[in-house]
Protein backbone atom coordinates (compact mmCIF):
# COMPACT_ATOMS: atom_id res chain seq x y z
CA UNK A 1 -39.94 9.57 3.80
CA UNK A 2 -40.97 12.20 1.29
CA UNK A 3 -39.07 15.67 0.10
CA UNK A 4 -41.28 18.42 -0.08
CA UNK A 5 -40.93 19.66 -3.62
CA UNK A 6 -38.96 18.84 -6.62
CA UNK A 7 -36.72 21.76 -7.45
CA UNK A 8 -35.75 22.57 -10.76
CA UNK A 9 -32.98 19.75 -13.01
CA UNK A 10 -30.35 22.52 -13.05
CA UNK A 11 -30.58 23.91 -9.50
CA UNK A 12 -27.25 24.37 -8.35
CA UNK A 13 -27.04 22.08 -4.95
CA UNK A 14 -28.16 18.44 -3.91
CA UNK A 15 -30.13 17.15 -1.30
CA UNK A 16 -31.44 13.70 -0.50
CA UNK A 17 -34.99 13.53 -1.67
CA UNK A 18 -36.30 10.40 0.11
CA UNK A 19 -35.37 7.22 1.93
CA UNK A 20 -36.96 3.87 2.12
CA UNK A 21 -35.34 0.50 4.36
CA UNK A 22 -36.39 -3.07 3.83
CA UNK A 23 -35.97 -5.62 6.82
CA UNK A 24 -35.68 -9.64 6.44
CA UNK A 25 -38.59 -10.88 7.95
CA UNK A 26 -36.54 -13.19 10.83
CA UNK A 27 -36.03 -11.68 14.09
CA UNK A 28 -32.99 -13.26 15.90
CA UNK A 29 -32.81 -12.75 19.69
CA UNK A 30 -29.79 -13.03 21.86
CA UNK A 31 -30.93 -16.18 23.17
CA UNK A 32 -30.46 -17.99 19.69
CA UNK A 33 -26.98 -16.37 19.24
CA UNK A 34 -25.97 -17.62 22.20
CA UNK A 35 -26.80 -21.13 21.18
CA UNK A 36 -23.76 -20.88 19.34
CA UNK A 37 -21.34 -18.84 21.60
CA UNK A 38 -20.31 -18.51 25.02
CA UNK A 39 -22.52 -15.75 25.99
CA UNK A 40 -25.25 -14.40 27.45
CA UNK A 41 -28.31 -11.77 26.40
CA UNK A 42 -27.22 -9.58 29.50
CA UNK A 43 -23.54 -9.33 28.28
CA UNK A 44 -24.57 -8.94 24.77
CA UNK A 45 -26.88 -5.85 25.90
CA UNK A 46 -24.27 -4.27 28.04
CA UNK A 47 -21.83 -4.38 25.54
CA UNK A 48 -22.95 -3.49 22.32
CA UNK A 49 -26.86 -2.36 23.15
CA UNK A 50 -28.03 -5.09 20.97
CA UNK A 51 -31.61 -7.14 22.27
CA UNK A 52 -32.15 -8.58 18.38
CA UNK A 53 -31.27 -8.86 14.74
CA UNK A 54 -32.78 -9.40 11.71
CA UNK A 55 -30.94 -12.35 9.08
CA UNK A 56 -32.11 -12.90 5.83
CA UNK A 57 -33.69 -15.63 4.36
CA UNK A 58 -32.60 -17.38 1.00
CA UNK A 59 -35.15 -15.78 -1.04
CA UNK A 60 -33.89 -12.41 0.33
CA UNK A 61 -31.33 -11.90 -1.86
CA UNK A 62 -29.46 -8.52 -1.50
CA UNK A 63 -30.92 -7.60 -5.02
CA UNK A 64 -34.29 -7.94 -3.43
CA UNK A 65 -33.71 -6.30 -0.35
CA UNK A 66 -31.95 -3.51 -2.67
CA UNK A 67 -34.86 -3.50 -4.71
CA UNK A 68 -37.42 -3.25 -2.04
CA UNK A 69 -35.91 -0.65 -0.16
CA UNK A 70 -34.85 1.42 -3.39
CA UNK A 71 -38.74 1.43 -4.42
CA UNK A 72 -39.80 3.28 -1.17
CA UNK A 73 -37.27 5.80 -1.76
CA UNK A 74 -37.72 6.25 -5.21
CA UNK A 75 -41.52 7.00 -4.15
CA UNK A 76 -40.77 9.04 -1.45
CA UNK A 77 -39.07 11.31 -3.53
CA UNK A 78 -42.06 11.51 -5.51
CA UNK A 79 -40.58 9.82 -8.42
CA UNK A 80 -40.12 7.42 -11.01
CA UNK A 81 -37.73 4.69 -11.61
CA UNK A 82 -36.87 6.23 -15.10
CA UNK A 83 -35.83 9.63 -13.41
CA UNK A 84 -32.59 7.59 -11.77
CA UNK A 85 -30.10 8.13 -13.78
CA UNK A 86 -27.16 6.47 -11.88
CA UNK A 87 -27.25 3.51 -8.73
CA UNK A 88 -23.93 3.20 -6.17
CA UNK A 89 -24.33 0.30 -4.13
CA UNK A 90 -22.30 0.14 -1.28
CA UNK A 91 -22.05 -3.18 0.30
CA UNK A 92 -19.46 -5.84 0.76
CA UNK A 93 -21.39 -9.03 1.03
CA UNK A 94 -21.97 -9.19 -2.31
CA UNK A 95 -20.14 -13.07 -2.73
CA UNK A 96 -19.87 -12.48 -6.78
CA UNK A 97 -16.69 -10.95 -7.77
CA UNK A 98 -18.26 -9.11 -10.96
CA UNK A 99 -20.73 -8.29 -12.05
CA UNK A 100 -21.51 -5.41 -9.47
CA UNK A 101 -24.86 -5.82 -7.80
CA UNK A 102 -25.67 -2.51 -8.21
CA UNK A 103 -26.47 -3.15 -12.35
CA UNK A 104 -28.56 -5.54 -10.93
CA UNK A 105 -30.62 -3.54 -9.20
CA UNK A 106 -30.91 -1.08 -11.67
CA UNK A 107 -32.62 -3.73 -13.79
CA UNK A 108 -35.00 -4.60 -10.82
CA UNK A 109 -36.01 -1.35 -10.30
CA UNK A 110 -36.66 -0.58 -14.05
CA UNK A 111 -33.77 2.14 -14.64
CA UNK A 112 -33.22 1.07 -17.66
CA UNK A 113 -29.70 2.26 -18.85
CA UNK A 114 -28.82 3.91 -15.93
CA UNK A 115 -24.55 3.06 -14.80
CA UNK A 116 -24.30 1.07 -11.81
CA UNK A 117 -21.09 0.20 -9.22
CA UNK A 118 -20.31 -1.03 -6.32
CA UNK A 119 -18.50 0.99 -3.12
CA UNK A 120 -16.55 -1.61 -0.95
CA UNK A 121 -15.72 0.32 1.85
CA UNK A 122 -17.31 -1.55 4.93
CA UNK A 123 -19.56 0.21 7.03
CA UNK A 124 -18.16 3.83 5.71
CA UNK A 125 -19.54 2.73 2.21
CA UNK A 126 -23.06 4.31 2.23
CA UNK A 127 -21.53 7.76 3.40
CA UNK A 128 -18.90 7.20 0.74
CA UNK A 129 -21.94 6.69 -1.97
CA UNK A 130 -23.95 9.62 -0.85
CA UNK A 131 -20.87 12.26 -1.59
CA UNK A 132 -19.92 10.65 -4.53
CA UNK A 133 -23.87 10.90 -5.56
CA UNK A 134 -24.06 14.53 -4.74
CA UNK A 135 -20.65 15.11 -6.49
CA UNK A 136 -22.26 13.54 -9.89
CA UNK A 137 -25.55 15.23 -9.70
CA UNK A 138 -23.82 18.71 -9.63
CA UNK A 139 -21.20 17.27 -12.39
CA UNK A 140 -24.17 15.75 -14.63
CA UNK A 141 -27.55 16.23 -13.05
CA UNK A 142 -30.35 13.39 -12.77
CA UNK A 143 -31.35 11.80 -9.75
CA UNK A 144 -28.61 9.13 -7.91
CA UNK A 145 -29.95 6.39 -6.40
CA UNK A 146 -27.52 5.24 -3.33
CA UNK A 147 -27.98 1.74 -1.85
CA UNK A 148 -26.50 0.23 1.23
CA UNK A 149 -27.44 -3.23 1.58
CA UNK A 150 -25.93 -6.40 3.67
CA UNK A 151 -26.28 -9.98 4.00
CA UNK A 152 -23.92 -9.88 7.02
CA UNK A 153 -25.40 -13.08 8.09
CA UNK A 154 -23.31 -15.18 4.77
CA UNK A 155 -19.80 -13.95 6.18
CA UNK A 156 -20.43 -14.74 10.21
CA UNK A 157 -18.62 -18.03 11.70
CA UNK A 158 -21.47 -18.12 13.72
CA UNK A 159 -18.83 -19.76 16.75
CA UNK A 160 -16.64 -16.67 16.56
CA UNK A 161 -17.43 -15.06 20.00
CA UNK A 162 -16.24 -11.43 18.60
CA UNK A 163 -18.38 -11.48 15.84
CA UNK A 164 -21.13 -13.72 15.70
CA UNK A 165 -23.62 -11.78 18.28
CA UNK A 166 -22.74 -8.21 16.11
CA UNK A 167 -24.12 -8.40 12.81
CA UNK A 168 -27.79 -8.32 11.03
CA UNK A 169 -28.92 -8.16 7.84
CA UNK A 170 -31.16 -5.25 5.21
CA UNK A 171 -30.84 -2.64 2.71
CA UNK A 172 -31.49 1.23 3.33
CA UNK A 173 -31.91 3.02 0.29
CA UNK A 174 -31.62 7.58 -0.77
CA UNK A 175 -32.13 9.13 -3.45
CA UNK A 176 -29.80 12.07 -4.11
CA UNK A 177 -31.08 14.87 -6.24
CA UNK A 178 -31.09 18.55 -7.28
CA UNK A 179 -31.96 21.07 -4.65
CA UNK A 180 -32.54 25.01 -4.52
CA UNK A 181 -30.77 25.24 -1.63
CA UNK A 182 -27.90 23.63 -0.07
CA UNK A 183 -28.73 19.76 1.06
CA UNK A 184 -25.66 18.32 1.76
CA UNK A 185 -22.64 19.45 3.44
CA UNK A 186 -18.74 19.38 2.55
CA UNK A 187 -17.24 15.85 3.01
CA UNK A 188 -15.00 14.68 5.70
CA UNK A 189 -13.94 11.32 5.02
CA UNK A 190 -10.07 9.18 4.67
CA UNK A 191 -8.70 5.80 5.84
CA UNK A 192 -5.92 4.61 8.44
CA UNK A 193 -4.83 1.64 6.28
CA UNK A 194 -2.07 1.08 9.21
CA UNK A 195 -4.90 -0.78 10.78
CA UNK A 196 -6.50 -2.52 8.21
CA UNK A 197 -6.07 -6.13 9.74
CA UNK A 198 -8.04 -4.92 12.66
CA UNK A 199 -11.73 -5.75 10.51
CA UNK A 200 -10.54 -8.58 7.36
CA UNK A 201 -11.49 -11.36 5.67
CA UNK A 202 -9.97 -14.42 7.42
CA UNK A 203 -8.47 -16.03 4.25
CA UNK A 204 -8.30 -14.67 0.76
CA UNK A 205 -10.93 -16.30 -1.90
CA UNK A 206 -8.23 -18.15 -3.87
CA UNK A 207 -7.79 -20.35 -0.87
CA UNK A 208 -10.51 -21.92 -1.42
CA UNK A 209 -9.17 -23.09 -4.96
CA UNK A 210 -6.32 -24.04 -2.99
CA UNK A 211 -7.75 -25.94 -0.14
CA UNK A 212 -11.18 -27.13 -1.00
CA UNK A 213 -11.64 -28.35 2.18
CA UNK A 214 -10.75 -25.02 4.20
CA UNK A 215 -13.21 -23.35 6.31
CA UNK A 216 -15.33 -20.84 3.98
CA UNK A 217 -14.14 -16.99 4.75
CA UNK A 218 -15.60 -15.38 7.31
CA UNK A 219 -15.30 -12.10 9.04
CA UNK A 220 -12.70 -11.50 11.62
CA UNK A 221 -12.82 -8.38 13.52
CA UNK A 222 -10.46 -7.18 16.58
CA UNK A 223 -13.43 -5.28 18.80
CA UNK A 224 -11.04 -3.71 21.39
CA UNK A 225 -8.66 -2.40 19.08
CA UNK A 226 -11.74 -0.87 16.65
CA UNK A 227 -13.77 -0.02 19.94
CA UNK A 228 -10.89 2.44 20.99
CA UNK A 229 -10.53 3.80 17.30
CA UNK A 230 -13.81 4.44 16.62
CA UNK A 231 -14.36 6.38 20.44
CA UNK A 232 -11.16 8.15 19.86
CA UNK A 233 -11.15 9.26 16.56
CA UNK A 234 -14.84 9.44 15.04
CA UNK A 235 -15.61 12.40 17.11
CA UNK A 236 -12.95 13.79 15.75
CA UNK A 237 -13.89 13.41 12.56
CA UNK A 238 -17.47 14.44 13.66
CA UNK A 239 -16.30 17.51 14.56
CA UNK A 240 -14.49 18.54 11.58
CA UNK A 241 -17.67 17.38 9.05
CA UNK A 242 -19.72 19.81 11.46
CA UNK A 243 -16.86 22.74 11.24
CA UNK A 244 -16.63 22.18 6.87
CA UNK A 245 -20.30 22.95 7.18
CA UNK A 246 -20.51 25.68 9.15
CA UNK A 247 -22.78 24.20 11.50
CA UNK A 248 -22.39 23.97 15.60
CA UNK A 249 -23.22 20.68 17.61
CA UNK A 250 -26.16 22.58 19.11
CA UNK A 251 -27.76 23.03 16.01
CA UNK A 252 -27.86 19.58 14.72
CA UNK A 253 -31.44 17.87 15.02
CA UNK A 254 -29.90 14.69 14.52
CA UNK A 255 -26.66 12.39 14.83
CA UNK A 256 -26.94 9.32 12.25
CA UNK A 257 -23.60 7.36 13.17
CA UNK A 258 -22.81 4.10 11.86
CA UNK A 259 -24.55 1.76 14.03
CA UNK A 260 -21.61 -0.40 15.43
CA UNK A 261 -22.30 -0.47 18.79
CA UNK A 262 -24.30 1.66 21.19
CA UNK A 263 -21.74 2.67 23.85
CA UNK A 264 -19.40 3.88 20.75
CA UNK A 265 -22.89 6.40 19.80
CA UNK A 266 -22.90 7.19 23.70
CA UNK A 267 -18.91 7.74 23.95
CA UNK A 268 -19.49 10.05 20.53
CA UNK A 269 -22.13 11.96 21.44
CA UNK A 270 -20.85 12.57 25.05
CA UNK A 271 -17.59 14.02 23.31
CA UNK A 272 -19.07 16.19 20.74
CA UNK A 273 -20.95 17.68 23.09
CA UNK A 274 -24.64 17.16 21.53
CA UNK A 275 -27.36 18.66 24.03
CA UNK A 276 -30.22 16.22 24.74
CA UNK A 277 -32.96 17.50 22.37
CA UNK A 278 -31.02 16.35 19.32
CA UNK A 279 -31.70 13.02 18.47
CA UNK A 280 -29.10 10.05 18.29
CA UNK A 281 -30.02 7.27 15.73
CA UNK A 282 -29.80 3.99 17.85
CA UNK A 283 -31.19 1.30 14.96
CA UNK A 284 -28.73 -1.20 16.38
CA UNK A 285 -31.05 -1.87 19.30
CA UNK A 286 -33.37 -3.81 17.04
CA UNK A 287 -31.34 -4.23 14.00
CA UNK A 288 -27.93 -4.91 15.08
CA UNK A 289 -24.57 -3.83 13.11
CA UNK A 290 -25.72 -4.28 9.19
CA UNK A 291 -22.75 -2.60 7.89
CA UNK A 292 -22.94 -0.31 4.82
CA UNK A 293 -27.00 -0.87 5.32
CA UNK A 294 -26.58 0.40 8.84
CA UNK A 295 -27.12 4.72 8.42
CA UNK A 296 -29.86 4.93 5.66
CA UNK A 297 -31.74 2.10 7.78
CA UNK A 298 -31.23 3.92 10.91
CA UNK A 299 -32.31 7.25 8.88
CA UNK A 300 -35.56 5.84 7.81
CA UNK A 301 -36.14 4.52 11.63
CA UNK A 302 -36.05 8.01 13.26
CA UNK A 303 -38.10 9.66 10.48
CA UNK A 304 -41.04 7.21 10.54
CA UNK A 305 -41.28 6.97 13.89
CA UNK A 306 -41.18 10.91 14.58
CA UNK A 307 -38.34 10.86 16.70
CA UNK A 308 -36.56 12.86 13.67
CA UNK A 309 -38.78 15.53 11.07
CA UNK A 310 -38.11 16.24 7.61
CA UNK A 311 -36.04 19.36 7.21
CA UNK A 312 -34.33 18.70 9.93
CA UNK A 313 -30.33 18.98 10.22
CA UNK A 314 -28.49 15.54 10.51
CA UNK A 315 -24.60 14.34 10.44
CA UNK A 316 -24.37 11.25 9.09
CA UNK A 317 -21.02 8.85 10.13
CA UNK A 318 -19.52 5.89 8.73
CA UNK A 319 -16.69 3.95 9.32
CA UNK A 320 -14.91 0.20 9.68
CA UNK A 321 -13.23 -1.55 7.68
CA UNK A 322 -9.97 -0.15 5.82
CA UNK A 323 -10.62 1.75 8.62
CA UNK A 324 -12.14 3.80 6.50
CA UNK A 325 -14.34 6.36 7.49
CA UNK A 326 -16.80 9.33 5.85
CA UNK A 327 -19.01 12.17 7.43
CA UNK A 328 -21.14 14.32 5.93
CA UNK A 329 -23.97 16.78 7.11
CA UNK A 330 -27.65 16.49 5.65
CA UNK A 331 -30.58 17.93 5.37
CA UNK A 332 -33.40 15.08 5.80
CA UNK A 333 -35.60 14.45 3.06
């Protein structure tokens, strides 16, 4: 989706300037989950909202995902690749220890020069990336290209009845840029390291070195335990984003959570009190839980289908694994 203008290089405030989302071409249904797991597409729908998911093929590398979905930002912000001058990916499914995959896709893209890193903060990752991205444009200027983008599917122990029915694959790209006028609110964000077992790697890399024949890591996640976090606490945390920016719940057009699970989004938006006109992102429906891919996907969904305008007032809200969390207000692009 397309900003309206571009404002001057040294205008004092940031905004995001356009967002573009690229989606693996295979659709998986509940049914074919449940050809591995004890379940059923009625309990999977009750529980988490979710009817399918898209995993990615081989050939749909998280560079090329990246790349695809940073290209329809770029040109929604009316753009060029050379005018990004800096690209935070935020994902942790990237199975390379170094290098990051965000120099990667700075080479795709054809920003040549431009820094890249990775965030690894889960699913609060992307909301991480956008601060940090605002924070450098007023520091530095330029135009910061943030990424979130998953291959959930390479992680899953596709028998593992807590996990295996949650996750989906994509990328969802911004770009962050100058603005006029203020774009993007103060940051709320922290971590309750406490619970960090309760989303984790099952086994550290190195045991593979140890024990070749181990089971390859996979993700292990305790739902109850970060069901009753994330309804407690995120609206919370919602809350205070909307107080740092001076704006009230019934001025919001609208809520772009973290798309974990849909009766979390209801339980939030119950509890922060949102009237009915604003509208609640709900990409997990079709897309299911893609981690630090899951707001700027869900972003792009509401915008290009109408249900959302540009100009409009959103909070965006991240969080998992650490448990780590970030909000932020936004103006959409």
């Amino acid at each position: 989706m397309k900003a309206e203008s571009a404002p001057p290089a040294d205008a004092p405030f940031t905004r995001i300037l356009g967002v573009g989302a690229y989606r693996p071409r295979r659709v998986v249904d509940n049914a074919e989950v449940c050809r591995y797991i004890d379940s059923s597409d009625e309990w999977i729908r009750s529980r988490t909202g979710i009817v399918t998911r898209r995993w990615a093929e081989p050939d749909e590398t998280l560079g090329v995902m990246a790349e695809q979905a940073a290209n329809k930002a770029i040109a929604a912000a009316g753009l060029a690749p050379a005018d990004i001058t800096c690209v935070i990916a935020a994902t942790f499914t990237h199975l390379m220890q170094t290098p990051a995959v965000a120099t990667e896709i700075a080479h795709r893209i054809g920003a040549t020069g431009a820094p890249g890193f990775d965030i690894s903060a889960g699913c609060a990752g992307f909301v991480h990336g956008v601060v940090l991205a605002s924070d450098a444009v007023r520091a530095r200027g330029g135009n910061v290209l943030v990424v979130g983008v998953e291959r959930m599917s390479d992680i899953l122990d596709l028998t593992d009845r807590s996990t295996a029915f949650i996750f989906g694959d994509g990328a969802g790209a911004v770009v962050v840029g100058p603005s006029a006028t203020p774009g993007i609110g103060p940051a709320v964000w922290g971590a309750d390291g406490s619970q960090a077992d309760a989303i984790r790697q099952s086994v550290p890399w190195d045991t593979l070195k140890k024990d070749p024949g181990h089971p390859f890591p996979a993700l292990r996640q305790d739902g109850q335990r970060v069901f009753r976090w994330a309804v407690y606490e995120m609206a919370k945390v919602a809350g205070q984003a909307l107080e740092a920016a001076d704006v009230a719940p019934e001025e919001l057009d609208a809520f772009i959570p973290h798309q974990a699970n849909a009766r979390i989004i209801d339980s939030m938006t119950r509890s922060m009190g949102l009237p009915a006109r604003v509208t609640v992102a709900k990409d997990i429906v079709t897309s299911g839980n893609t981690s630090g891919a899951s707001i700027p996907m869900a972003m792009e969904a509401v915008l290009s289908s109408g249900a959302a305008v540009s100009g409009g007032t959103a909070l965006l809200l991240g969080y998992g694994a650490g448990l780590s969390y970030a909000a932020v207000t936004a103006v959409l692009p």
